[in-house]
PDB file of N, CA and C in Angstrom:
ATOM      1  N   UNK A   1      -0.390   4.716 -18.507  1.00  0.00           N
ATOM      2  CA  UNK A   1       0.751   5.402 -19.096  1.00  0.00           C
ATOM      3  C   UNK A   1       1.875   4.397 -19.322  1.00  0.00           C
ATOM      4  N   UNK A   2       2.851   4.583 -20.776  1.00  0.00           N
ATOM      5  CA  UNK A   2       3.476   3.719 -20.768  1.00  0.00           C
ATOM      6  C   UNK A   2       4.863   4.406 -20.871  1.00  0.00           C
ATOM      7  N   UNK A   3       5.944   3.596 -20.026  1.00  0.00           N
ATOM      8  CA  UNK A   3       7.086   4.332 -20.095  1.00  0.00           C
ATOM      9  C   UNK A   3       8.099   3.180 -21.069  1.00  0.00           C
ATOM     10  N   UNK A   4       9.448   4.041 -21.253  1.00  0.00           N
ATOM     11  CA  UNK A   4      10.136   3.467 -22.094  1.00  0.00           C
ATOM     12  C   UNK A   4      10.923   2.563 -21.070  1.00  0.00           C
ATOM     13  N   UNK A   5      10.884   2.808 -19.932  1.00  0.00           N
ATOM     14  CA  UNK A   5      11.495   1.516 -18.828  1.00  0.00           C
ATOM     15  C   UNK A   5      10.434   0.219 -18.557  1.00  0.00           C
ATOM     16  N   UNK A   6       9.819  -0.495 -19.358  1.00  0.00           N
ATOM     17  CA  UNK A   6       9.098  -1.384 -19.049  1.00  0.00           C
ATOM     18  C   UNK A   6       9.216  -2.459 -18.041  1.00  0.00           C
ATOM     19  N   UNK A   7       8.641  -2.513 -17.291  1.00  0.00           N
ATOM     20  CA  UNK A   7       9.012  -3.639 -16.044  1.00  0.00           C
ATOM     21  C   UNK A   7       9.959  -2.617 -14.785  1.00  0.00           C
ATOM     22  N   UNK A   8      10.519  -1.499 -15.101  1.00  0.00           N
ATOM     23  CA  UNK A   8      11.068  -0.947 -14.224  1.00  0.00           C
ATOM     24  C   UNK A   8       9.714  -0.483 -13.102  1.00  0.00           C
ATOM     25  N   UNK A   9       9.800   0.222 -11.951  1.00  0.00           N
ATOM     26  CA  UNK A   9       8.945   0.837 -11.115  1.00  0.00           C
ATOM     27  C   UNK A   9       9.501   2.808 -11.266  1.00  0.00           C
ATOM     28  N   UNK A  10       8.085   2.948 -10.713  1.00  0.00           N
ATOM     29  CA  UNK A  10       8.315   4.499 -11.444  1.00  0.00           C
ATOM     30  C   UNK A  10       8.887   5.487 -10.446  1.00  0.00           C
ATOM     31  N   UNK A  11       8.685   4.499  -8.845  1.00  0.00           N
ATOM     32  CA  UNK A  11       8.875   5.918  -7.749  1.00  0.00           C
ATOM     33  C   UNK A  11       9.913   4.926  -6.918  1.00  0.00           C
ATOM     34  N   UNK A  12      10.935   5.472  -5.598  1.00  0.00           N
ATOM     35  CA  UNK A  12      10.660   4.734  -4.567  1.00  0.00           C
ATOM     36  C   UNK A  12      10.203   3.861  -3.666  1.00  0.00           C
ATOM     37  N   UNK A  13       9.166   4.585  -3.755  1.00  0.00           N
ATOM     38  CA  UNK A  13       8.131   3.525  -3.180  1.00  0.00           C
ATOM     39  C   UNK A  13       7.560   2.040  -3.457  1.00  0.00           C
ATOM     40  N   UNK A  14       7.331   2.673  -4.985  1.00  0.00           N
ATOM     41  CA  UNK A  14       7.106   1.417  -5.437  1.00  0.00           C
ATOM     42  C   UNK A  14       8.204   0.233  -5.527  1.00  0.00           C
ATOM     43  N   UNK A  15       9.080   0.660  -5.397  1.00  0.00           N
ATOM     44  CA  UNK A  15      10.601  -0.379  -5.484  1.00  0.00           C
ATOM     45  C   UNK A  15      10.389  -0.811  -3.883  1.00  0.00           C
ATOM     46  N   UNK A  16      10.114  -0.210  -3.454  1.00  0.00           N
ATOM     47  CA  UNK A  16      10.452  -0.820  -2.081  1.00  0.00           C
ATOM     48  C   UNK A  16       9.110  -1.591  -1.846  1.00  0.00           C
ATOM     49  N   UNK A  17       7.569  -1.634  -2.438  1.00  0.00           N
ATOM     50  CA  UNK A  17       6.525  -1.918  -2.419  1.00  0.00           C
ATOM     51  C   UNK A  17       6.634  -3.289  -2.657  1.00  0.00           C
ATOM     52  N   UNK A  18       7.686  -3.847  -4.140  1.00  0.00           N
ATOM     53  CA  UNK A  18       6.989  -4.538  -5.159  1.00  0.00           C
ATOM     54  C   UNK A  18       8.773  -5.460  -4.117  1.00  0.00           C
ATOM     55  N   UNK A  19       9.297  -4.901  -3.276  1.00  0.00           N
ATOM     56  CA  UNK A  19      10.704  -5.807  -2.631  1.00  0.00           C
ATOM     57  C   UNK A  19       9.795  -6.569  -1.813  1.00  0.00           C
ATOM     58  N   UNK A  20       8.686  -5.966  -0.914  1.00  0.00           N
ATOM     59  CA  UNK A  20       8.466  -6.596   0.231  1.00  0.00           C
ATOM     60  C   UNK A  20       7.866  -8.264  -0.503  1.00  0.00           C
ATOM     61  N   UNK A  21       7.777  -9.420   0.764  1.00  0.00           N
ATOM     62  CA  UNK A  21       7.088 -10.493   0.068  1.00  0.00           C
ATOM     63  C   UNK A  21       5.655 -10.573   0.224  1.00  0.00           C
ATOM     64  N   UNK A  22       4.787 -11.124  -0.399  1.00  0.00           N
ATOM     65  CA  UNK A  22       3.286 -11.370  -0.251  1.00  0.00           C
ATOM     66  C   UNK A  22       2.510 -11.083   1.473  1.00  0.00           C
ATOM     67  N   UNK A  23       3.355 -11.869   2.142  1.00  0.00           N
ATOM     68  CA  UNK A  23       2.890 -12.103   3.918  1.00  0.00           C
ATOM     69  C   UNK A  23       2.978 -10.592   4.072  1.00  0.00           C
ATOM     70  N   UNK A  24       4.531  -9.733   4.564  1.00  0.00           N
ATOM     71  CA  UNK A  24       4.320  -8.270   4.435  1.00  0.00           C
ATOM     72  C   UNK A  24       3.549  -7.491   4.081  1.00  0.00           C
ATOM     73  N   UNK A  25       2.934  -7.242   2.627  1.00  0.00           N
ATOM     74  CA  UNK A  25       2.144  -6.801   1.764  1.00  0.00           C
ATOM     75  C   UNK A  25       0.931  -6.530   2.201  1.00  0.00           C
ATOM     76  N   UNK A  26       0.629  -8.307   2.393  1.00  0.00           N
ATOM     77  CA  UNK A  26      -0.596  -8.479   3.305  1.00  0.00           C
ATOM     78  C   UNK A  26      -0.978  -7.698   4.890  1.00  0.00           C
ATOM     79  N   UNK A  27       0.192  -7.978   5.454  1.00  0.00           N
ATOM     80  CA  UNK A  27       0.406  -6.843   6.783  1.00  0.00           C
ATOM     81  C   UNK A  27       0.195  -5.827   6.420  1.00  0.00           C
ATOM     82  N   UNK A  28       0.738  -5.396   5.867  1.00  0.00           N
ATOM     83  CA  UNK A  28       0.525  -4.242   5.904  1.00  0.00           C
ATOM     84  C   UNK A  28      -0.530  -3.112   5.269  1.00  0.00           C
ATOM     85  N   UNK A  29      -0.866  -4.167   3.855  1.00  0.00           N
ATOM     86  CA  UNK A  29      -2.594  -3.373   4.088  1.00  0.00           C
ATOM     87  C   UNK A  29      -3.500  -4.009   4.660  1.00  0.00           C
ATOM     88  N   UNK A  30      -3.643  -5.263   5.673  1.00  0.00           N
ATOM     89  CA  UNK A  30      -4.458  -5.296   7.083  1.00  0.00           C
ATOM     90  C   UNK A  30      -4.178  -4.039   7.646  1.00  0.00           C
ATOM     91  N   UNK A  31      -2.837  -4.054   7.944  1.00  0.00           N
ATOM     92  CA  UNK A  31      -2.950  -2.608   9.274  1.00  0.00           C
ATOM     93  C   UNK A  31      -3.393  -1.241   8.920  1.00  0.00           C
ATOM     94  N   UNK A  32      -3.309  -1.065   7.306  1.00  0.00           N
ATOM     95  CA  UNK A  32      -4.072   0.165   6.842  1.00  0.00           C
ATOM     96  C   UNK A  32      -5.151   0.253   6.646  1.00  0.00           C
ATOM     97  N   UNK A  33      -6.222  -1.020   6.187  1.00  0.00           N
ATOM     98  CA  UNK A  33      -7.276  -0.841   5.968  1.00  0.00           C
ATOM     99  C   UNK A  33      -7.869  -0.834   8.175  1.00  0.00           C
ATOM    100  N   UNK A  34      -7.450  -1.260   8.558  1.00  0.00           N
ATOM    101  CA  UNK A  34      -7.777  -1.739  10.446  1.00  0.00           C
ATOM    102  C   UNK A  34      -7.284   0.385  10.648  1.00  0.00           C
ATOM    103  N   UNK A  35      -6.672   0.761  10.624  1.00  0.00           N
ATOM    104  CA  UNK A  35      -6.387   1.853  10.827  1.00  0.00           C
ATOM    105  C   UNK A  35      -7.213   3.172   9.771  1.00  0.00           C
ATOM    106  N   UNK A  36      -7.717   2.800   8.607  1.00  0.00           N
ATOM    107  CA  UNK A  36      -8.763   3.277   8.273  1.00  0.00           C
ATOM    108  C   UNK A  36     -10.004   3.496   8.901  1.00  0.00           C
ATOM    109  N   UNK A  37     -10.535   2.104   9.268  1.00  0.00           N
ATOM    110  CA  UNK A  37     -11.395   1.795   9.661  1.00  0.00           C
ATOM    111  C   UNK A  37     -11.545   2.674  11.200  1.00  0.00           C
ATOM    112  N   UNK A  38     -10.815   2.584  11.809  1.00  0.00           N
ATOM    113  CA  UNK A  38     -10.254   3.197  13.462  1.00  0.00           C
ATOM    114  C   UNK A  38     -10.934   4.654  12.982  1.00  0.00           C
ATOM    115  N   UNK A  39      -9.946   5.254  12.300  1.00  0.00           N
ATOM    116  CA  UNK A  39     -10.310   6.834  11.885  1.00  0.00           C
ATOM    117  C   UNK A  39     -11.740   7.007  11.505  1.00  0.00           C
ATOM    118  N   UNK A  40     -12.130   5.929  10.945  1.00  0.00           N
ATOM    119  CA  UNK A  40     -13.838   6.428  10.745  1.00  0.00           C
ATOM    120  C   UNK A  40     -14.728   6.141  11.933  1.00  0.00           C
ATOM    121  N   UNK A  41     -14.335   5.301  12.382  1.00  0.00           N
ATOM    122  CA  UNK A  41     -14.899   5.271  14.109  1.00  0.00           C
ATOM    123  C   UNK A  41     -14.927   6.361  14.888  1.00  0.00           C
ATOM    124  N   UNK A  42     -13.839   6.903  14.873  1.00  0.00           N
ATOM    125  CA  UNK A  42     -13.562   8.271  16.044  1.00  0.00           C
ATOM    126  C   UNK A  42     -14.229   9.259  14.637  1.00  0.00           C
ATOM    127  N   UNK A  43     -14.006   9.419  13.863  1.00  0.00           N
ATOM    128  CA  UNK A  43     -14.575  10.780  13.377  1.00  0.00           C
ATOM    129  C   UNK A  43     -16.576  10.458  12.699  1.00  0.00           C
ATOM    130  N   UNK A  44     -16.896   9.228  13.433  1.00  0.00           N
ATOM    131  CA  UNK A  44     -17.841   9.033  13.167  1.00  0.00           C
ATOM    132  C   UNK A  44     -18.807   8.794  11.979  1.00  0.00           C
ATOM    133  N   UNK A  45     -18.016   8.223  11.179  1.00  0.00           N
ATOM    134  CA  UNK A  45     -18.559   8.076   9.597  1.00  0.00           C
ATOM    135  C   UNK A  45     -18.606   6.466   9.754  1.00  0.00           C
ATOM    136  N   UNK A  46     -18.164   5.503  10.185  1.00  0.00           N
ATOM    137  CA  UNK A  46     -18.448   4.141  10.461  1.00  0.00           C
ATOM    138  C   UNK A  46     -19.178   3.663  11.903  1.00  0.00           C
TER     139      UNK A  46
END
Protein backbone atom coordinates (compact mmCIF):
# COMPACT_ATOMS: atom_id res chain seq x y z
CA UNK A 1 0.00 0.00 0.00
CA UNK A 2 1.16 3.30 -0.88
CA UNK A 3 0.57 6.38 1.14
CA UNK A 4 0.85 10.00 0.23
CA UNK A 5 3.41 10.39 3.32
CA UNK A 6 6.29 8.56 1.71
CA UNK A 7 9.15 7.72 3.99
CA UNK A 8 6.85 8.71 6.91
CA UNK A 9 5.88 5.47 9.34
CA UNK A 10 2.26 4.57 9.52
CA UNK A 11 1.67 3.67 13.37
CA UNK A 12 3.46 4.40 16.69
CA UNK A 13 5.05 1.71 16.82
CA UNK A 14 6.64 1.76 13.99
CA UNK A 15 8.24 5.24 14.84
CA UNK A 16 9.43 4.00 17.82
CA UNK A 17 10.58 0.58 15.90
CA UNK A 18 12.51 2.24 13.05
CA UNK A 19 14.16 5.00 16.44
CA UNK A 20 15.65 2.03 18.11
CA UNK A 21 19.47 1.25 16.72
CA UNK A 22 20.40 -2.09 14.91
CA UNK A 23 22.05 -3.79 18.44
CA UNK A 24 18.38 -3.07 20.16
CA UNK A 25 16.44 -4.37 17.22
CA UNK A 26 18.53 -7.25 17.33
CA UNK A 27 17.66 -7.69 21.18
CA UNK A 28 14.93 -7.58 20.92
CA UNK A 29 13.81 -9.98 18.32
CA UNK A 30 16.42 -12.51 20.02
CA UNK A 31 14.22 -12.16 23.08
CA UNK A 32 11.03 -12.70 20.99
CA UNK A 33 11.94 -15.28 18.86
CA UNK A 34 13.83 -17.16 22.60
CA UNK A 35 10.35 -16.41 24.14
CA UNK A 36 8.50 -17.92 21.23
CA UNK A 37 10.35 -20.68 21.28
CA UNK A 38 9.78 -21.07 25.43
CA UNK A 39 5.89 -21.00 24.67
CA UNK A 40 6.18 -23.86 22.29
CA UNK A 41 8.09 -25.86 24.76
CA UNK A 42 5.54 -25.62 27.59
CA UNK A 43 2.55 -25.95 25.27
CA UNK A 44 4.33 -28.72 23.58
CA UNK A 45 4.51 -28.07 19.88
CA UNK A 46 8.53 -27.81 19.95
Amino acid sequence: MVSDTAGQPDSPLVDRWTALDRGWQALALGLGVVAVHAAGQVAGVF
